[in-house]
Protein backbone atom coordinates (compact mmCIF):
# COMPACT_ATOMS: atom_id res chain seq x y z
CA UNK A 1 -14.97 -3.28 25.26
CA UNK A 2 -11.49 -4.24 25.22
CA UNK A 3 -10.61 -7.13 28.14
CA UNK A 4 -13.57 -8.98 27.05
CA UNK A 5 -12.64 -8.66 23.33
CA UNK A 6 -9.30 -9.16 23.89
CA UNK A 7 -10.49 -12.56 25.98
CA UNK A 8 -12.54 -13.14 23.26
CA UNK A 9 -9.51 -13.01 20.87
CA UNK A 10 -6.91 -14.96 23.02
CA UNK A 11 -9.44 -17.98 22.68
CA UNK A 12 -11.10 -17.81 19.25
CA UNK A 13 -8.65 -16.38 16.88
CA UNK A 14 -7.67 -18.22 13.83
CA UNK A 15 -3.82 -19.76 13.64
CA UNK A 16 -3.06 -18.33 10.30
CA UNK A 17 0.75 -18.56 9.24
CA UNK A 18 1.25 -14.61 8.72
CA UNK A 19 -0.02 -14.31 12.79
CA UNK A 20 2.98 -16.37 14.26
CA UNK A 21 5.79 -14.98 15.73
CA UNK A 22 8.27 -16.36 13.43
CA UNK A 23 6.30 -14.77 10.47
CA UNK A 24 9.15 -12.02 9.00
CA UNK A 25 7.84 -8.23 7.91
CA UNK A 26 7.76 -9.64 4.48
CA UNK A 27 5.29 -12.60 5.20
CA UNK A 28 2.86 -10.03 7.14
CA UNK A 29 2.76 -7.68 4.20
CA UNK A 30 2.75 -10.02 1.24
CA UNK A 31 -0.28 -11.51 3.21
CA UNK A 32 -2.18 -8.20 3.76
CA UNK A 33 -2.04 -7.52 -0.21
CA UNK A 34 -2.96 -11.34 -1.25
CA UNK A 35 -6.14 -10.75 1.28
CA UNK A 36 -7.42 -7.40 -0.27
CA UNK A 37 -10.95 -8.20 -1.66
CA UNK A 38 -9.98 -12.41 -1.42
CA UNK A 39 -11.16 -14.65 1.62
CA UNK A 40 -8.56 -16.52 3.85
CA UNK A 41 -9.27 -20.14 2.62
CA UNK A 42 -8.08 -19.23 -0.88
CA UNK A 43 -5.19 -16.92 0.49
CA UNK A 44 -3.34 -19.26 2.76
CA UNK A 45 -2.25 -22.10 0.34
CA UNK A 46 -0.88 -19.19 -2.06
CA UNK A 47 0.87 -17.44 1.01
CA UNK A 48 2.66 -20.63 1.74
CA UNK A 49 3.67 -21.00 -1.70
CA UNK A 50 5.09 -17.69 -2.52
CA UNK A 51 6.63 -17.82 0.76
CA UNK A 52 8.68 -20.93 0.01
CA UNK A 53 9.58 -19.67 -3.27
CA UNK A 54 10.05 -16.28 -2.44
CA UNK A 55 11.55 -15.98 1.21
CA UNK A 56 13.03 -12.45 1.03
CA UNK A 57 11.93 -9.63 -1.50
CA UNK A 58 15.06 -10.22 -3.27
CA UNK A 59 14.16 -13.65 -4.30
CA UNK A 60 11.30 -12.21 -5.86
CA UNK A 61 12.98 -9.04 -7.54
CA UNK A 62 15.31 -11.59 -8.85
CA UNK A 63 12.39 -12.88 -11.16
CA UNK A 64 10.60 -11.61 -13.61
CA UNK A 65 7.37 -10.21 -13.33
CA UNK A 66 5.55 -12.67 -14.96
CA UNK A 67 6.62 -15.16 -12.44
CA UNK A 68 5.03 -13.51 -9.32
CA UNK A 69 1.56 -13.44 -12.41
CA UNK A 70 2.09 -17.46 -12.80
CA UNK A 71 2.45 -17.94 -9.06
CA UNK A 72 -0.68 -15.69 -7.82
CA UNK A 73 -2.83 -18.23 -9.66
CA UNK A 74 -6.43 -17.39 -9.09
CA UNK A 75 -6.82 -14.95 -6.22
CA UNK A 76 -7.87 -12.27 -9.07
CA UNK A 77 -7.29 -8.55 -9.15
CA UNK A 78 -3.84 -9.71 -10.76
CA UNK A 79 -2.36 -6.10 -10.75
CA UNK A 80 -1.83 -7.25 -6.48
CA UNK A 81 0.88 -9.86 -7.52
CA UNK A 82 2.39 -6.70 -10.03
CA UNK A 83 2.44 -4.29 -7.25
CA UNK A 84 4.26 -7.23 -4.76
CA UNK A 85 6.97 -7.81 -7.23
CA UNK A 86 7.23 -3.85 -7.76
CA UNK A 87 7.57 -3.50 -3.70
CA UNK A 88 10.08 -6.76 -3.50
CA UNK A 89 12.61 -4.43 -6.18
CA UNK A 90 12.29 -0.89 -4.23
CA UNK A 91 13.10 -3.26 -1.33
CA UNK A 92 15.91 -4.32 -2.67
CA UNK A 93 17.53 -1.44 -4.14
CA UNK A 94 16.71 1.56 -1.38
CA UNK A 95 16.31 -0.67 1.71
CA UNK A 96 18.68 -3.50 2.09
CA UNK A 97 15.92 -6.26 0.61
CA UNK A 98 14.02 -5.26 4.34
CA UNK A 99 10.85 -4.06 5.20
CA UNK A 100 11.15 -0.61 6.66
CA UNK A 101 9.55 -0.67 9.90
CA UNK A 102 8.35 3.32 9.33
CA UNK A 103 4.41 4.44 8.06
CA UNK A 104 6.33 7.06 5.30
CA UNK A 105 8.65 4.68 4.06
CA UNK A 106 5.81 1.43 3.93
CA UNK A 107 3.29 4.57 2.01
CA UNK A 108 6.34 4.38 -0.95
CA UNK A 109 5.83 1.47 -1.28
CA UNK A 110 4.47 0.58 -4.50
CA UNK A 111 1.15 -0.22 -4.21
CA UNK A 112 0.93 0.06 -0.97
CA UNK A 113 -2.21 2.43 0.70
CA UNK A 114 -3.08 3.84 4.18
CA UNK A 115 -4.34 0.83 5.30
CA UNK A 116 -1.77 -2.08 4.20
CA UNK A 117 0.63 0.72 5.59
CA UNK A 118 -0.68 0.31 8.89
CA UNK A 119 -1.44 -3.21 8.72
CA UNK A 120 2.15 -3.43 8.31
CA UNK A 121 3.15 -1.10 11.20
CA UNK A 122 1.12 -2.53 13.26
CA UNK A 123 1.00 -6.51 12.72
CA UNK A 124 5.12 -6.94 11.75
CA UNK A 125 6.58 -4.41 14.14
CA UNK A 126 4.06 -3.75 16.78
CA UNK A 127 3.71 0.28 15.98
CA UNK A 128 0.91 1.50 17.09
CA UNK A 129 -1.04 2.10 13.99
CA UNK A 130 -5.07 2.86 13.55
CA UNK A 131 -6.12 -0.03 11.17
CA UNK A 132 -9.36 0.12 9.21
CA UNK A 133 -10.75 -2.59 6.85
CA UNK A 134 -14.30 -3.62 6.22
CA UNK A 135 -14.56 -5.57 9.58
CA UNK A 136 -13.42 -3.08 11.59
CA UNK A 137 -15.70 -0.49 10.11
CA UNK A 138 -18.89 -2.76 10.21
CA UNK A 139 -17.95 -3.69 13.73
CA UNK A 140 -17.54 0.19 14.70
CA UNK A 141 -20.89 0.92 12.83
CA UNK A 142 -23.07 -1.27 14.76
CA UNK A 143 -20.78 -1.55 18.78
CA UNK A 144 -20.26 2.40 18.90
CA UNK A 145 -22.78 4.33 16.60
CA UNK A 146 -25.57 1.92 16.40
CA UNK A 147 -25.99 1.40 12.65
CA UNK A 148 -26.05 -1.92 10.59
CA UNK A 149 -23.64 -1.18 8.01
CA UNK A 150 -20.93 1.26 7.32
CA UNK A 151 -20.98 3.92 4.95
CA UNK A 152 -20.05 2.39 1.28
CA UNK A 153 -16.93 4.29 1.31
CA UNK A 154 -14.64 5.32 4.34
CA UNK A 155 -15.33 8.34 6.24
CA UNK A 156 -12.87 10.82 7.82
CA UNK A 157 -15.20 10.49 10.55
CA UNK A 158 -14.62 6.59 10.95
CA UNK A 159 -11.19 6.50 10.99
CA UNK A 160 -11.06 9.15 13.72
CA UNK A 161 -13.38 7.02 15.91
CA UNK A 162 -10.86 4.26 15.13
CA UNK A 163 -7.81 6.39 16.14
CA UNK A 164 -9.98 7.02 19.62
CA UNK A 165 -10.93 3.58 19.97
CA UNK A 166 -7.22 2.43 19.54
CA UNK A 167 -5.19 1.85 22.86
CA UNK A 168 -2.28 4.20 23.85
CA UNK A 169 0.26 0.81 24.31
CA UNK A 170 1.67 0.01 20.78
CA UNK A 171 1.09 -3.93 21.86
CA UNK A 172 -1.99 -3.62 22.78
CA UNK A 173 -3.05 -1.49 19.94
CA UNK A 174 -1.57 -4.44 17.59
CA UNK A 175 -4.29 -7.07 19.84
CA UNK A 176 -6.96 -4.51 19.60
CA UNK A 177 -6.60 -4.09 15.96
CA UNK A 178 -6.34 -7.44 15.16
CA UNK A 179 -9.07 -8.79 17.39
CA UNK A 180 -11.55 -6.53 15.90
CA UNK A 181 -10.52 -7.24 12.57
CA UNK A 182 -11.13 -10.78 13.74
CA UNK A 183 -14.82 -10.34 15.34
CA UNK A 184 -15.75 -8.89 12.41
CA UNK A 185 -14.81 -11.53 10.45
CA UNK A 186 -16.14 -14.27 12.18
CA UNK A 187 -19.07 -12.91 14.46
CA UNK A 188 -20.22 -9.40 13.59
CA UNK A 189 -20.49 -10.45 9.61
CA UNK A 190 -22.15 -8.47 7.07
CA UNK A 191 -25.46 -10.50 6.52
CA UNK A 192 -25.71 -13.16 9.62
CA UNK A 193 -23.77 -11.41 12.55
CA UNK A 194 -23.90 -14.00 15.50
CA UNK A 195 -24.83 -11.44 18.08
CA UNK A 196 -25.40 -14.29 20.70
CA UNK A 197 -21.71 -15.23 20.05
CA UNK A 198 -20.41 -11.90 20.47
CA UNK A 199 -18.01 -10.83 23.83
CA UNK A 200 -19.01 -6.88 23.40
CA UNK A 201 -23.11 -7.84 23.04
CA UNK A 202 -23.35 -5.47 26.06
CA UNK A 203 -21.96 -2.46 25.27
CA UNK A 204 -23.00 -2.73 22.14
CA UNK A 205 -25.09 -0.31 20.77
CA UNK A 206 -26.37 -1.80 17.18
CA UNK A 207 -28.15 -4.08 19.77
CA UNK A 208 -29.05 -1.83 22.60
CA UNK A 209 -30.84 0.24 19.76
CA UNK A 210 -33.15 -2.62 18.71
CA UNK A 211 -30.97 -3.72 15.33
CA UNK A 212 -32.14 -0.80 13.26
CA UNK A 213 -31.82 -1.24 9.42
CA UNK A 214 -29.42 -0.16 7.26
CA UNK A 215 -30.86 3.18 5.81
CA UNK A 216 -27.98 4.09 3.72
CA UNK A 217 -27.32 4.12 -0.13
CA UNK A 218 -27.93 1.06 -1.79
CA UNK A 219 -25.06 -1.47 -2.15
CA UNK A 220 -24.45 -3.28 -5.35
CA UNK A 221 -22.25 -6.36 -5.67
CA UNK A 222 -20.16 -6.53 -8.44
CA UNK A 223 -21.32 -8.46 -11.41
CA UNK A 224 -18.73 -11.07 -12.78
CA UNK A 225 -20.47 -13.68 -15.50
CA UNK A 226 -20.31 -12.20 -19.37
CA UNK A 227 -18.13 -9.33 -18.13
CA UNK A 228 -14.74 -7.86 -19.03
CA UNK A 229 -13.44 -9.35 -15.78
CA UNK A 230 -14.75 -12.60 -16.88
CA UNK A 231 -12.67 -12.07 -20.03
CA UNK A 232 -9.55 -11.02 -18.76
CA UNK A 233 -9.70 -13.86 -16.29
CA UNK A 234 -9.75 -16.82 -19.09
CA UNK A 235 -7.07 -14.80 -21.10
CA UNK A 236 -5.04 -14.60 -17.94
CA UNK A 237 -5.94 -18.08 -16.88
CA UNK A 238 -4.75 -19.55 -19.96
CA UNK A 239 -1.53 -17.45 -20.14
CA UNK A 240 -0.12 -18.35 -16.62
CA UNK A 241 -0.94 -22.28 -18.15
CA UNK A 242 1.21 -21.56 -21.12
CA UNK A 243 4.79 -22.53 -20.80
CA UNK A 244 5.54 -19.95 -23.74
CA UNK A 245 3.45 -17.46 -25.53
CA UNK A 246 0.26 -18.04 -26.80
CA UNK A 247 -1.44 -17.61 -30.17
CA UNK A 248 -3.87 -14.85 -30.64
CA UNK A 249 -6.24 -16.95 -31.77
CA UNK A 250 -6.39 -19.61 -28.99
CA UNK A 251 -6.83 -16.71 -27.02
CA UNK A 252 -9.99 -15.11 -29.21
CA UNK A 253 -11.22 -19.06 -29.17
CA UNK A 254 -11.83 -18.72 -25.22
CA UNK A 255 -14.95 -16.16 -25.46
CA UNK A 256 -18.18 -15.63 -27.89
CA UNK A 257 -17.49 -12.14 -28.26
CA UNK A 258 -14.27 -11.28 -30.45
CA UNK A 259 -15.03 -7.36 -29.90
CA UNK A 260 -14.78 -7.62 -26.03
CA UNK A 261 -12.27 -10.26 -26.01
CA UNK A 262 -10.10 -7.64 -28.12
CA UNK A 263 -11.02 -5.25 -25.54
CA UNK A 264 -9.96 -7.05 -22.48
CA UNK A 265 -6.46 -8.20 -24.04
CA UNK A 266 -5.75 -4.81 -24.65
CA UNK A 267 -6.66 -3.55 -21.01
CA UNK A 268 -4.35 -6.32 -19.50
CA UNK A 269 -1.38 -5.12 -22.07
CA UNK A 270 -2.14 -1.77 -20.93
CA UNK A 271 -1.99 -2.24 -17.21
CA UNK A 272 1.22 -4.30 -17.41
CA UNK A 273 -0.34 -8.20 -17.00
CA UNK A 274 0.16 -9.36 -21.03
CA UNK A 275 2.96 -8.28 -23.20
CA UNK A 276 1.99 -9.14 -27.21
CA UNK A 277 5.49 -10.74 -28.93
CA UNK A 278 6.19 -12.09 -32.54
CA UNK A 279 3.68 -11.90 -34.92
CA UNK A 280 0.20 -12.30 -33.23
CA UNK A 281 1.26 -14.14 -30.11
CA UNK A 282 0.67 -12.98 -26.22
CA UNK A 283 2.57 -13.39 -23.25
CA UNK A 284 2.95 -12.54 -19.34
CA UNK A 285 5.31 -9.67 -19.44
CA UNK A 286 8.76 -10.67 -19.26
């Protein structure tokens, strides 16, 4: 599989800004958090704007933390832009305002998991890393073991068939990682996979197999409209619009329920995204 995928790669792949050359440690990672659970199209222009603000992680420690909440606008899951300004100040005090260029030291990291570790390793400093996100599992699923789908959650057994699949040369590792991540994305998707498009269709085994169903647990989506999530959203929406803290009560104003509006203020003070100040006002922490 891996000269025609790595063909396939070379002539297909997206130019995204965090792929360049020039693209510092800090560009790759602050990219891999901003694209946790949010597509490209909405990443990028974000990217580039925290990017010109925000050059180094001490620009950003230098800030306060509801600064990097203004600034990640609406990618969602705001606790991401919390845990970027968190890394940007362990950064600067205990490495020099640098990414560290080691797996340990990336894992301490606020914030940062196994994966975005790796992703990290891997994509800034060409360490030969095993990378698995949702592509690369779906793609494994269906080229080496023949199913439609990955399991909901990952296995130990897929990321060991990840570290096997993964080339011995660290920069060819990087290619290899990042080309499957890509084929997954853009060929092997989740509900219309473009099999006719694909560089591996021979070898693959999802196809040799006849394109068996997924058998597996059901998968639900996540359900967004009348929710808490909803909620928080419009409370956090309208604090990153305020230029200074907002009343209570413009805040209750924004949803039909005063109970679970109540309730979702007091989950975003409680995880750090809302600080309450004065006498009945909100804020983004300071």
């Amino acid at each position: 599989m891996l000269p025609p995928l790595l063909d396939w790669y070379a002539a297909h792949a997206r130019d995204l800004p965090w792929r360049q050359e020039d693209c510092s440690p800090w560009g790759v990672l602050v990219s891999e958090v901003m694209l946790q659970q949010t597509p490209v199209a909405r990443v990028e222009p974000i990217w580039h704007e925290w990017l010109a603000r925000w050059p180094e992680p001490g620009d950003l420690a230098a800030e306060p933390t509801g600064e990097a909440l203004r600034a990640w606008g609406r990618l969602g899951y705001p606790r991401r832009a919390l845990r970027l300004h968190a890394c940007a100040v362990q950064l600067t005090e205990e490495h020099g305002g640098l990414v560290p260029a080691d797996l340990g030291a990336l894992r301490s990291l606020p914030g940062i998991g196994s994966y975005t570790a790796a992703a990290v390793a891997a994509f800034a400093f060409g360490i030969r890393a095993t990378v698995v996100d949702t592509n690369v599992r779906r793609v494994q699923a269906r080229a080496v073991t023949g199913e439609a789908l990955p399991a909901p959650s990952l296995t130990v057994a897929e990321t060991a068939l990840a570290q096997r699949l993964l080339p011995v040369d660290p920069g060819t590792a990087a290619r290899w990682s990042v080309a499957v991540m890509e084929l997954g994305a853009l060929v092997c998707t989740a509900r219309s996979p473009a099999c006719g498009r694909c560089p591996i269709q021979q070898s693959c085994a999802w196809r040799a197999g006849g394109y068996p169903a997924y058998d597996g647990p059901p998968r639900r989506g996540q359900a967004w409209h009348g929710t808490d999530r909803q909620c928080r959203g419009l409370i956090m929406a309208a604090l990153r619009e305020a230029p200074d803290a907002v009343d209570l009560s413009a805040l209750t104003a924004l949803w039909p329920d005063a109970e679970q509006c109540a309730r979702a203020l007091d989950g975003l003070v409680a995880d750090g995204l809302a600080e309450r100040v004065g006498q009945g006002r909100v804020q983004l922490p300071g």
